[in-house]
N, C-alpha and C. Protein backbone atom coordinates (compact mmCIF):
# COMPACT_ATOMS: atom_id res chain seq x y z
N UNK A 1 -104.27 58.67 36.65
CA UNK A 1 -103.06 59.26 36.14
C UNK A 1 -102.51 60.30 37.13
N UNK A 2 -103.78 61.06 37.45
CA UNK A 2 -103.00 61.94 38.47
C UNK A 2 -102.07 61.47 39.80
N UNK A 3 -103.22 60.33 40.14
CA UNK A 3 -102.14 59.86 41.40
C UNK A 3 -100.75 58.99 40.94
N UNK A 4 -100.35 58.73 39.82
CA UNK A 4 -99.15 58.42 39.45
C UNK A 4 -98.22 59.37 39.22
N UNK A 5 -98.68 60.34 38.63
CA UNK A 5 -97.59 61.75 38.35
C UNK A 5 -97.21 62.48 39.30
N UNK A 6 -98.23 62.78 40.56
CA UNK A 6 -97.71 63.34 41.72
C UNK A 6 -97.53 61.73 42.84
N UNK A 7 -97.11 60.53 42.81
CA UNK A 7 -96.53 59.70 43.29
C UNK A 7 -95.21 59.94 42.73
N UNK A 8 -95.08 59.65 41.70
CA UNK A 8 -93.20 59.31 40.86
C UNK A 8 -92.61 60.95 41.40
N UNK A 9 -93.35 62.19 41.37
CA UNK A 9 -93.08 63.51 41.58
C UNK A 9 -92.22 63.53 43.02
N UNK A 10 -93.43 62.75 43.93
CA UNK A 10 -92.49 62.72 45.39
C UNK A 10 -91.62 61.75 45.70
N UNK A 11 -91.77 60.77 44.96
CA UNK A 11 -90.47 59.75 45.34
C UNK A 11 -88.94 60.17 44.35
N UNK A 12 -89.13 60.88 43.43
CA UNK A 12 -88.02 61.45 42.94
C UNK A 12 -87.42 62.68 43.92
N UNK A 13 -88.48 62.89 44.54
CA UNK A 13 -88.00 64.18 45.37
C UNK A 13 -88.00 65.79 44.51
N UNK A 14 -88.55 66.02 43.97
CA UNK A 14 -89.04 67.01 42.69
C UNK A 14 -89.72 67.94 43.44
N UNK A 15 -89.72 69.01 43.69
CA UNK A 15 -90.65 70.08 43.76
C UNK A 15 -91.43 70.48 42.99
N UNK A 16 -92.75 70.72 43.01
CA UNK A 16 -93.70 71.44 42.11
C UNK A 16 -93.70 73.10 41.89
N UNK A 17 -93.14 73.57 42.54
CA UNK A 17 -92.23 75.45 42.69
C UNK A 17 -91.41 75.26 42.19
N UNK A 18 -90.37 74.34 41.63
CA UNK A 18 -89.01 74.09 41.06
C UNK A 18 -89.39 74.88 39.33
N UNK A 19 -88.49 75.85 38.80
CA UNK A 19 -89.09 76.36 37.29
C UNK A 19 -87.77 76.11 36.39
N UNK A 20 -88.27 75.99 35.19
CA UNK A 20 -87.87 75.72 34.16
C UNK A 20 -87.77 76.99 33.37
N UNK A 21 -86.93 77.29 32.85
CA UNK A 21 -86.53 78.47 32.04
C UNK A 21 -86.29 77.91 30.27
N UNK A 22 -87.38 78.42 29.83
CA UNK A 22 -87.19 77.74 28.32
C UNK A 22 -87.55 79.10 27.22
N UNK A 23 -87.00 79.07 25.97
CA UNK A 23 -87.47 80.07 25.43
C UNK A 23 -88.84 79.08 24.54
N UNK A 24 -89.44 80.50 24.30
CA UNK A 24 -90.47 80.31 23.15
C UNK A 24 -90.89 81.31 22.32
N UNK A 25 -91.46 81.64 21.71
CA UNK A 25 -92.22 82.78 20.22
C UNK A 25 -91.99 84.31 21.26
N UNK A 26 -92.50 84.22 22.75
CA UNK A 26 -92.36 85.52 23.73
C UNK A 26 -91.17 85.49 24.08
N UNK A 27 -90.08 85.03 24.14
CA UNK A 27 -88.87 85.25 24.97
C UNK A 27 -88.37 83.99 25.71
N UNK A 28 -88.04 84.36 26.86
CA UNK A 28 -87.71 83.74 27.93
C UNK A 28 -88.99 83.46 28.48
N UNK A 29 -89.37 81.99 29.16
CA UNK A 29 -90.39 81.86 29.54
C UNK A 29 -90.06 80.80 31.29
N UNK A 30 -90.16 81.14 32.00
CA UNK A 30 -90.54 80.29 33.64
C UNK A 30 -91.73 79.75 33.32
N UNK A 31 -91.60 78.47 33.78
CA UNK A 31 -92.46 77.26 33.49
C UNK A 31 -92.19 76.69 35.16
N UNK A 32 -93.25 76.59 36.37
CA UNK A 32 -92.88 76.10 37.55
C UNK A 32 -93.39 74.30 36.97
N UNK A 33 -92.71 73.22 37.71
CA UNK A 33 -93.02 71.91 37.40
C UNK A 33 -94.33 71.64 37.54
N UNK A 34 -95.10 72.52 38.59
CA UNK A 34 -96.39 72.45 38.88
C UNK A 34 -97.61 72.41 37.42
N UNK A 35 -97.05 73.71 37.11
CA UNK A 35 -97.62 73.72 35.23
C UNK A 35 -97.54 72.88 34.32
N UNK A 36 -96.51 72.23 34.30
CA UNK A 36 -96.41 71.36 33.38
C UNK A 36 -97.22 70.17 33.77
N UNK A 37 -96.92 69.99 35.01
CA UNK A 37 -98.07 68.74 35.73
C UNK A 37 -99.38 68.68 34.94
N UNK A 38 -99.55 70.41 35.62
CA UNK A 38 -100.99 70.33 35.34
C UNK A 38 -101.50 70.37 33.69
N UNK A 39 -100.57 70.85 33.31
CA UNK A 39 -100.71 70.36 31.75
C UNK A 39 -100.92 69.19 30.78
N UNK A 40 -99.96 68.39 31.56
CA UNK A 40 -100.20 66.97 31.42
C UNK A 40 -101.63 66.55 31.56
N UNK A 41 -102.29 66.84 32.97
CA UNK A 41 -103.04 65.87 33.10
C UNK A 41 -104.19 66.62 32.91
N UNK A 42 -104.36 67.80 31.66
CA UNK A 42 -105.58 67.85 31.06
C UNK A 42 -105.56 67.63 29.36
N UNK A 43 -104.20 67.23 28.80
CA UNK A 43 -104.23 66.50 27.80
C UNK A 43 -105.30 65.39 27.66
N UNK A 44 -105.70 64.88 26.24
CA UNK A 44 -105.89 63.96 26.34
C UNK A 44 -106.04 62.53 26.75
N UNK A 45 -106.48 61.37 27.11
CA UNK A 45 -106.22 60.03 27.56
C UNK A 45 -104.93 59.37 26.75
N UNK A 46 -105.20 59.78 25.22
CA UNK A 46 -103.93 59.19 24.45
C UNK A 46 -102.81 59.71 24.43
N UNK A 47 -102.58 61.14 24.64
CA UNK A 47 -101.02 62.10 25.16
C UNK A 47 -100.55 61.66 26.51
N UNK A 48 -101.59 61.37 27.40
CA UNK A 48 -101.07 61.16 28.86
C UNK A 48 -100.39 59.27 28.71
N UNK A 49 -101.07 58.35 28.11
CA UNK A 49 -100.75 57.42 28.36
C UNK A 49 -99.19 57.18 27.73
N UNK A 50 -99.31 58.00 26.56
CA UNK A 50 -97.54 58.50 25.82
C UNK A 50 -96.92 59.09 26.49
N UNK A 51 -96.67 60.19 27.66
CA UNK A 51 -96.21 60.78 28.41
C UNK A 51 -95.94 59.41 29.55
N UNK A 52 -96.96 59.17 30.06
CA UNK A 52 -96.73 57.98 31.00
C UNK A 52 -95.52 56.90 30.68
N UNK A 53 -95.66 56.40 29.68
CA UNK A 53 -94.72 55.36 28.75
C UNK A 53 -93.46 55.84 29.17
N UNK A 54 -93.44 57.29 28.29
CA UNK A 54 -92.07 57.65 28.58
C UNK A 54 -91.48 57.92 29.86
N UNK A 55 -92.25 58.39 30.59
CA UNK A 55 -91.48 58.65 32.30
C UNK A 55 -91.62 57.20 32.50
N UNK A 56 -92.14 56.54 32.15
CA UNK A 56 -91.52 54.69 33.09
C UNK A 56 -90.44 53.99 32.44
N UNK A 57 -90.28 54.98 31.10
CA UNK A 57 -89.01 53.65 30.30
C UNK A 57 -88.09 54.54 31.34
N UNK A 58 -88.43 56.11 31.10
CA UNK A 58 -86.79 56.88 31.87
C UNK A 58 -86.48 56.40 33.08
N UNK A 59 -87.62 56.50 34.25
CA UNK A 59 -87.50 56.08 35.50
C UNK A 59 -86.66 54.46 35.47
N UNK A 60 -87.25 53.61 35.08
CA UNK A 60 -86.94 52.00 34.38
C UNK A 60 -85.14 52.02 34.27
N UNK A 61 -84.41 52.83 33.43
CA UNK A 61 -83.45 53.33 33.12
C UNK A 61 -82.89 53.95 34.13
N UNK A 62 -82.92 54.43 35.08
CA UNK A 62 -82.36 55.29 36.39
C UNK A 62 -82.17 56.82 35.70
N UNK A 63 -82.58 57.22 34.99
CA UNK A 63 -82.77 58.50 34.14
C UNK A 63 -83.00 59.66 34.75
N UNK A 64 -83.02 60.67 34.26
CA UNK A 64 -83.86 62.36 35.10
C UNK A 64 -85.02 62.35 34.23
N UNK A 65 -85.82 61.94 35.12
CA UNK A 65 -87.15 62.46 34.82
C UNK A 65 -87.31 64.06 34.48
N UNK A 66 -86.54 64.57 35.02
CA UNK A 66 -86.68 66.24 34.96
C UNK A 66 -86.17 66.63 34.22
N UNK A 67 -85.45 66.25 33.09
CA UNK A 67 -85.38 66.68 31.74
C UNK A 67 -86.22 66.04 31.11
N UNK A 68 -87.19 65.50 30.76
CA UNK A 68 -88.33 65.29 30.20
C UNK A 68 -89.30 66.15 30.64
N UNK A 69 -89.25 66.67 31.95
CA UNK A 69 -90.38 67.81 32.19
C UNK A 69 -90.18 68.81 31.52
N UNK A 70 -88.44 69.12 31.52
CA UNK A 70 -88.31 69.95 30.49
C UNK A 70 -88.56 70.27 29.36
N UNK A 71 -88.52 69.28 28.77
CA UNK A 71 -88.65 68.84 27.50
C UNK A 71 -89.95 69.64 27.63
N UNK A 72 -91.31 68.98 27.91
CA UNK A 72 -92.27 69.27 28.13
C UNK A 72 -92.91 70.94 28.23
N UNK A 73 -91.90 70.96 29.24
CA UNK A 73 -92.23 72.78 29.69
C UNK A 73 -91.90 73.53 28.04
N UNK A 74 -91.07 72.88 27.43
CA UNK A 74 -90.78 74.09 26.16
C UNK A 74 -91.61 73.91 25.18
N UNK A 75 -92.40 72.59 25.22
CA UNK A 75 -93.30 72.22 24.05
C UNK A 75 -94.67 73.54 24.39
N UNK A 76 -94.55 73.75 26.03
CA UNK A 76 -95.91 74.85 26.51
C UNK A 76 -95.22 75.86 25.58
N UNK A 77 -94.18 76.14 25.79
CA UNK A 77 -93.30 77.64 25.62
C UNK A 77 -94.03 77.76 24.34
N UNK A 78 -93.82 76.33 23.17
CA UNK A 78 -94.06 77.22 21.74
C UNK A 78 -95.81 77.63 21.57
């Protein structure tokens, strides 16, 4: 899994320093893409393979992957 998430990461051209600004329960929260990565890939086998799904239907679709990271980064926030 890991080598798929940081593969699709560099062929989108995505930075892992790139941050996400989301609120949560503290405020305003910076979320760098790097975090969320790494968030991902200490989930579970069954969250990652659902996460996976979804970045291949978006990618599949010509989509932004990077609003799904987003997505992601605010689910950390709460």
């Amino acid at each position: 899994m890991k080598n798929y998430i940081y593969t699709l990461i560099e062929e989108k051209g995505l930075d892992l320093e790139s941050d996400f600004e989301v609120l949560g329960e503290s405020g305003l929260n910076i979320i760098p893409l790097g975090v969320v990565v790494e968030y991902f890939l200490n989930t579970p086998k069954e969250m990652q393979n659902k996460i996976k799904d979804t970045l291949v239907k978006i990618d599949f679709h010509n989509g932004d992957i990077n609003h799904f990271f987003e997505h992601l980064a605010k689910a950390i926030a709460r």
